[in-house]
Protein backbone atom coordinates (compact mmCIF):
# COMPACT_ATOMS: atom_id res chain seq x y z
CA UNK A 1 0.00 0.00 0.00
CA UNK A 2 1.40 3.58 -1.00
CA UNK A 3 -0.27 6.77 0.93
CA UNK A 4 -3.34 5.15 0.76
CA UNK A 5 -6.12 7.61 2.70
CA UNK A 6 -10.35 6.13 2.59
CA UNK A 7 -12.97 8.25 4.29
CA UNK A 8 -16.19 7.25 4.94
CA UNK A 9 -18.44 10.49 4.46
CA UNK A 10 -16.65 13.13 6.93
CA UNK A 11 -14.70 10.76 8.65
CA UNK A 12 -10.90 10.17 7.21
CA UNK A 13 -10.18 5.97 8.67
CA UNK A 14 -7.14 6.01 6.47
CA UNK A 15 -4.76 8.43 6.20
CA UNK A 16 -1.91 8.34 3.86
CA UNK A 17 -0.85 4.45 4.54
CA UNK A 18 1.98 3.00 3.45
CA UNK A 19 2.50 -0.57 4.09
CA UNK A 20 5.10 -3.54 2.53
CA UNK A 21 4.33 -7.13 3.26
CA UNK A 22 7.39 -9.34 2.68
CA UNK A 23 7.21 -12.70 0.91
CA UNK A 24 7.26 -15.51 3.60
CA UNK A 25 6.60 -12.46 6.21
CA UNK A 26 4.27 -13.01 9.27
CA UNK A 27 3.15 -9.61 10.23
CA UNK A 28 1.42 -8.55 13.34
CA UNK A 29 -0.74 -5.93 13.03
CA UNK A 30 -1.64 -4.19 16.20
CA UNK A 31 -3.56 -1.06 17.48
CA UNK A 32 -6.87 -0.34 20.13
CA UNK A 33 -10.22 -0.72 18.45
CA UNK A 34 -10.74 2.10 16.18
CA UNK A 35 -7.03 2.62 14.99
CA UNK A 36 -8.25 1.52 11.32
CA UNK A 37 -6.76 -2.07 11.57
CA UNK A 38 -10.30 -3.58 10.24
CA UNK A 39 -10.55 -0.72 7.47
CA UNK A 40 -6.75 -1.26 6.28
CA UNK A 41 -7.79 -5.28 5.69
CA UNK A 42 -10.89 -4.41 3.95
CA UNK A 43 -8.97 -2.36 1.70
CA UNK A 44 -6.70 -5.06 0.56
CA UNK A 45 -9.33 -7.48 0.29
CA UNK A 46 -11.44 -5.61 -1.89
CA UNK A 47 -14.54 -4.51 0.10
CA UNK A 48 -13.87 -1.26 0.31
CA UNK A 49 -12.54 1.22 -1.89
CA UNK A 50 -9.63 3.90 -1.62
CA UNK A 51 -10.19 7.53 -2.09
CA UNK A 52 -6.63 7.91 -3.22
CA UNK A 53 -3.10 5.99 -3.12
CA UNK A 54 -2.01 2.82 -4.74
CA UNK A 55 -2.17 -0.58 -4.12
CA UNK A 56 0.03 -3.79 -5.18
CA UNK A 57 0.64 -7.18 -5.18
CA UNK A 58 2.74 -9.40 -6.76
CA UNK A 59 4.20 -6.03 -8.95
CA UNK A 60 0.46 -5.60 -10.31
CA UNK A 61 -0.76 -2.09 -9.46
CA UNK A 62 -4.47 -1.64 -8.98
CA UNK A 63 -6.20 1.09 -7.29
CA UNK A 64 -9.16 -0.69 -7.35
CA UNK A 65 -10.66 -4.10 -6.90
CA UNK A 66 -13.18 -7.01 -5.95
CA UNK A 67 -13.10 -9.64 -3.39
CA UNK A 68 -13.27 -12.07 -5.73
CA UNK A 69 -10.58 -10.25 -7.68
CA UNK A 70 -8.62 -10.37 -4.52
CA UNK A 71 -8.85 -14.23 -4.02
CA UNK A 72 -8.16 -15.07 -7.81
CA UNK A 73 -4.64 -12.97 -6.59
CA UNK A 74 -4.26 -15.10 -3.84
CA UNK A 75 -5.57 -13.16 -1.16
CA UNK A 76 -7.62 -14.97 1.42
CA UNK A 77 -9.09 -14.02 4.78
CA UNK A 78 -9.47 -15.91 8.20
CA UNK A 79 -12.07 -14.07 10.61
CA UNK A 80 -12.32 -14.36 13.86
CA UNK A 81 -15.66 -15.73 14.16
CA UNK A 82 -18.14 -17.11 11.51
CA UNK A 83 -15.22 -18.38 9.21
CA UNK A 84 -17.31 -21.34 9.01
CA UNK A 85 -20.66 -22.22 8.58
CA UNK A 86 -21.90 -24.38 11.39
CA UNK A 87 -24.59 -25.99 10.04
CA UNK A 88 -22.87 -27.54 7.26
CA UNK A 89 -20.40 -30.59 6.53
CA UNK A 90 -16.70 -30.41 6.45
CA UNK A 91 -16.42 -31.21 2.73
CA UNK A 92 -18.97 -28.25 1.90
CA UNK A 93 -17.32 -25.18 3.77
CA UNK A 94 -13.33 -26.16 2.35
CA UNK A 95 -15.51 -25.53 -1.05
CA UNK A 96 -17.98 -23.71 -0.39
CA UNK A 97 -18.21 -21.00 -3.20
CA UNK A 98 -15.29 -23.15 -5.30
CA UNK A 99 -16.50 -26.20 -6.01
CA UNK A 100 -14.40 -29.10 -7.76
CA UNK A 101 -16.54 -29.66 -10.72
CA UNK A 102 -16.36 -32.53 -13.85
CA UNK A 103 -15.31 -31.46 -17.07
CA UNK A 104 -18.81 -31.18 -18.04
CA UNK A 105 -19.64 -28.15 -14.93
CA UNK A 106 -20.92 -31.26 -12.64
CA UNK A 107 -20.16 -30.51 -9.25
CA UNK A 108 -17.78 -33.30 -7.99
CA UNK A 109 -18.43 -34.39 -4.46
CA UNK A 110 -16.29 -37.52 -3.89
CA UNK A 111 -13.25 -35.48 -4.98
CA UNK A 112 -13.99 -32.36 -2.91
CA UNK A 113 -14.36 -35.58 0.28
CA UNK A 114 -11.17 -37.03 -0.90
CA UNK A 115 -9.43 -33.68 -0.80
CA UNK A 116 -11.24 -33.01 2.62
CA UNK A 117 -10.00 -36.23 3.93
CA UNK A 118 -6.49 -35.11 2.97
CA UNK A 119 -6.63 -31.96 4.66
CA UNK A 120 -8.23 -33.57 7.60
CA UNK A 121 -5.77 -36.07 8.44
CA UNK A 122 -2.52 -34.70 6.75
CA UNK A 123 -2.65 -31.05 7.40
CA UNK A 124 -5.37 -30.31 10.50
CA UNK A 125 -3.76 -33.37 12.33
CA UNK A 126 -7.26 -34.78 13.29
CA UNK A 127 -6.91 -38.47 14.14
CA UNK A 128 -9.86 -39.37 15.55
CA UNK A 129 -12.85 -41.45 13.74
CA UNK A 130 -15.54 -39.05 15.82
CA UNK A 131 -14.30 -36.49 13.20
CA UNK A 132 -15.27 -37.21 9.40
CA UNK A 133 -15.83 -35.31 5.94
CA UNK A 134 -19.52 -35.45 6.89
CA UNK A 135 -19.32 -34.02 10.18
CA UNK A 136 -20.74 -30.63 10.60
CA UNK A 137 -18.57 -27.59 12.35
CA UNK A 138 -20.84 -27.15 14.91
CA UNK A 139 -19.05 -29.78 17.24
CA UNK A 140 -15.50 -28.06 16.55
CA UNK A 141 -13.79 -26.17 18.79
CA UNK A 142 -12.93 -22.52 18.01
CA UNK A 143 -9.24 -23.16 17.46
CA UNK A 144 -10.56 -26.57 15.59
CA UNK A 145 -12.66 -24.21 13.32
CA UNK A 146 -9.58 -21.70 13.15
CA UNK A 147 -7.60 -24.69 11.49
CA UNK A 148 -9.91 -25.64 9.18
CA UNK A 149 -10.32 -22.06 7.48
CA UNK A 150 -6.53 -21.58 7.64
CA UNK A 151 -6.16 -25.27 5.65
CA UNK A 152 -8.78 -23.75 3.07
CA UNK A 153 -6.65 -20.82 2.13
CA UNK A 154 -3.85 -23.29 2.21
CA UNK A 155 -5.23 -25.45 -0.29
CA UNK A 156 -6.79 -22.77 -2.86
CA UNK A 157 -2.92 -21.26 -2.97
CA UNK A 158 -3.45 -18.00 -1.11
CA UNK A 159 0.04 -16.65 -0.93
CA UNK A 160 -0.91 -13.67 1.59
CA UNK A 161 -3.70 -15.16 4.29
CA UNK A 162 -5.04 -12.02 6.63
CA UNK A 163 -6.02 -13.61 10.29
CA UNK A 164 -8.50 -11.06 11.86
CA UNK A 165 -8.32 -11.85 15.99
CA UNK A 166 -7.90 -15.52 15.48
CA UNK A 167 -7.38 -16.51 18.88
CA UNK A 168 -9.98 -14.06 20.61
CA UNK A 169 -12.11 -16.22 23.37
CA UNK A 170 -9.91 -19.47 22.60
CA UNK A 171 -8.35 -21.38 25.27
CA UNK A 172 -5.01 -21.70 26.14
CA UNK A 173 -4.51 -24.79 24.17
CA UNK A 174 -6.97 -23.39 21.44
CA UNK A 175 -4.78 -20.68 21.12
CA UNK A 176 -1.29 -22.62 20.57
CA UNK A 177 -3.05 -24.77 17.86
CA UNK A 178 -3.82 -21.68 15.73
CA UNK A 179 -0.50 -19.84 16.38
CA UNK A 180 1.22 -23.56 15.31
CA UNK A 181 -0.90 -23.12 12.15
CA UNK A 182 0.52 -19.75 11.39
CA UNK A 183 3.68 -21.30 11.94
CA UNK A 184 2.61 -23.58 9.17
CA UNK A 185 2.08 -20.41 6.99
CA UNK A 186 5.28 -19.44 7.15
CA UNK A 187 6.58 -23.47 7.13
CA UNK A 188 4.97 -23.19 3.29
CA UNK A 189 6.22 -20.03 2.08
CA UNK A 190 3.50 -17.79 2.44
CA UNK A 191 2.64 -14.57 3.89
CA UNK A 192 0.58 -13.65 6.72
CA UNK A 193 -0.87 -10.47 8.53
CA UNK A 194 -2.07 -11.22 12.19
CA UNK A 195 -4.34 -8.94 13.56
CA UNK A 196 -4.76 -8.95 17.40
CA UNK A 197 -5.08 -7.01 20.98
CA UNK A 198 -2.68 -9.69 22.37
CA UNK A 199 1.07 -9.23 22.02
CA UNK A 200 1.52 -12.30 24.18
CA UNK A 201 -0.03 -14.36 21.45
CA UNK A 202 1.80 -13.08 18.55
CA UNK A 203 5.48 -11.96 19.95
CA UNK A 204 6.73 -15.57 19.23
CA UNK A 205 4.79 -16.06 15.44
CA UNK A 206 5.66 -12.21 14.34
CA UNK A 207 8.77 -11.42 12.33
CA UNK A 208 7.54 -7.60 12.10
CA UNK A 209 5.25 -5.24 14.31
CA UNK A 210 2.80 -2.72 12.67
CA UNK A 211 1.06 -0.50 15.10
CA UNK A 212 -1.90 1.76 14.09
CA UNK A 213 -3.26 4.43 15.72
CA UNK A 214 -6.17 6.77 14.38
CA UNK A 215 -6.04 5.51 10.47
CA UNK A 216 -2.22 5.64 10.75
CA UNK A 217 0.68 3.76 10.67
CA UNK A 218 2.47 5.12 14.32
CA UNK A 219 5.24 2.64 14.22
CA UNK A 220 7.20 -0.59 12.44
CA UNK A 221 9.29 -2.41 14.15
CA UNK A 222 10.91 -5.92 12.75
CA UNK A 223 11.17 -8.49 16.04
CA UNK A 224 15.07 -8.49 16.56
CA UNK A 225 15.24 -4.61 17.31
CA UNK A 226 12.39 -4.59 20.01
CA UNK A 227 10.93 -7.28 23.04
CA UNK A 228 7.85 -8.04 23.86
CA UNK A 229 7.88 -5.63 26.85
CA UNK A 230 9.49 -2.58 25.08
CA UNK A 231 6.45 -3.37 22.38
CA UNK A 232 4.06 -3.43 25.24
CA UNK A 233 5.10 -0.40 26.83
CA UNK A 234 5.25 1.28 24.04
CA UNK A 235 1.34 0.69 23.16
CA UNK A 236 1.17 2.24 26.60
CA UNK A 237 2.35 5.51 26.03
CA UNK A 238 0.60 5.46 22.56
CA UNK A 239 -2.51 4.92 24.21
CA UNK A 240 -1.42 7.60 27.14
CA UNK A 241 -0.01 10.35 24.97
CA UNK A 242 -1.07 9.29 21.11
CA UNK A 243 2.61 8.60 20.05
CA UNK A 244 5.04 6.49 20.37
CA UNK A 245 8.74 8.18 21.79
């Protein structure tokens, strides 16, 4: 992003943003509610549009685009709730929307089980029988759930996969499983931002820190050159004073 700036009426939630994500980069993403965290990933992914300023990825330059342009790039996004859809089958929500279909437009549902069955087993680590293709999400746990949406932008190739609060209300344990899984992202080559309120969770996954603070960027700092208590004191005074010394 290059001094990207989007208002919403009056209101300026952007203001002349510039942001680099490396290749094979996890970035954390950090900031108090309001600090435009939520407004800078619905830029990139397409749902809302700049007012001025440039975007790229992969060296193409757009200044505007869909989220279904943004996937077909290889942009995917993991929310922190309702990445799933409870009520329906394994199989159905890794394809939901991109269905494995014949040559003749047929939509094929052994393969999409088979491929579902891979994932399950080879990449989610599930080993238990209690868990199938068939199963619905519903019985999941949230860091279960977290998995499965992060194999899904795995699989379809995403090569930058935004996690918005992943591990908000997860367990302990709940929360190492997802933060193993970002390891993963990194393990394959890929690119991550990592959007959160807790530096404890993401000191150890991060290899850069990007605070925000009122639609801009108030500081970037890669892991080596701060620790996680300088980075948490310093989101103290930014809170406390509205920069960062």
């Amino acid at each position: 992003m290059k001094n990207v700036t989007k208002k919403f009426g009056g209101v300026l939630a952007l203001s002349d943003v510039s942001l680099d994500i490396g290749h094979n980069e996890v970035v954390a993403l950090i900031g108090d509610n309001g600090a435009g965290k939520t407004t800078l990933i619905k830029v990139i992914t397409g749902v809302n549009k700049i007012n001025s300023g440039e975007i790229s990825f992969k060296n193409q330059k757009f200044t505007t685009h869909s989220v279904k342009q943004s996937r077909d790039m290889g942009i995917e996004t993991v929310y922190q709730e309702k990445a799933l859809a409870d009520q329906q089958a394994l199989w159905r929500n890794i394809f939901m929307g991109r269905e494995l279909t014949s040559f003749f437009g047929i939509i094929n549902v052994k393969k999409q089980k088979q491929v579902t069955e891979r994932l399950l087993r080879e990449e989610m680590g599930f080993t238990s029988s209690v868990i199938n293709v068939d199963s619905d999400c519903s019985g999941l746990s949230g860091g279960e759930k977290q998995g499965i949406a992060i194999s899904r932008a795995l699989y379809f190739d995403a090569d930058l996969i935004i996690m918005d609060e992943p591990t908000m209300g997860l367990s302990l344990s709940e929360t190492e499983k997802v933060l193993n899984f970002v390891k993963e992202i990194r393990g394959k080559g890929k690119s991550c931002i990592f959007i959160s309120h807790n530096i404890l969770h993401i000191y150890d996954v991060a290899d850069r820190f990007v605070i925000m603070d009122r639609g801009t960027i108030a500081a970037n700092f890669v892991k080596e050159e701060i620790s996680m208590d300088d980075l948490s004191e310093k989101m103290k005074i930014l809170a406390k004073t509205g920069h960062i010394s």
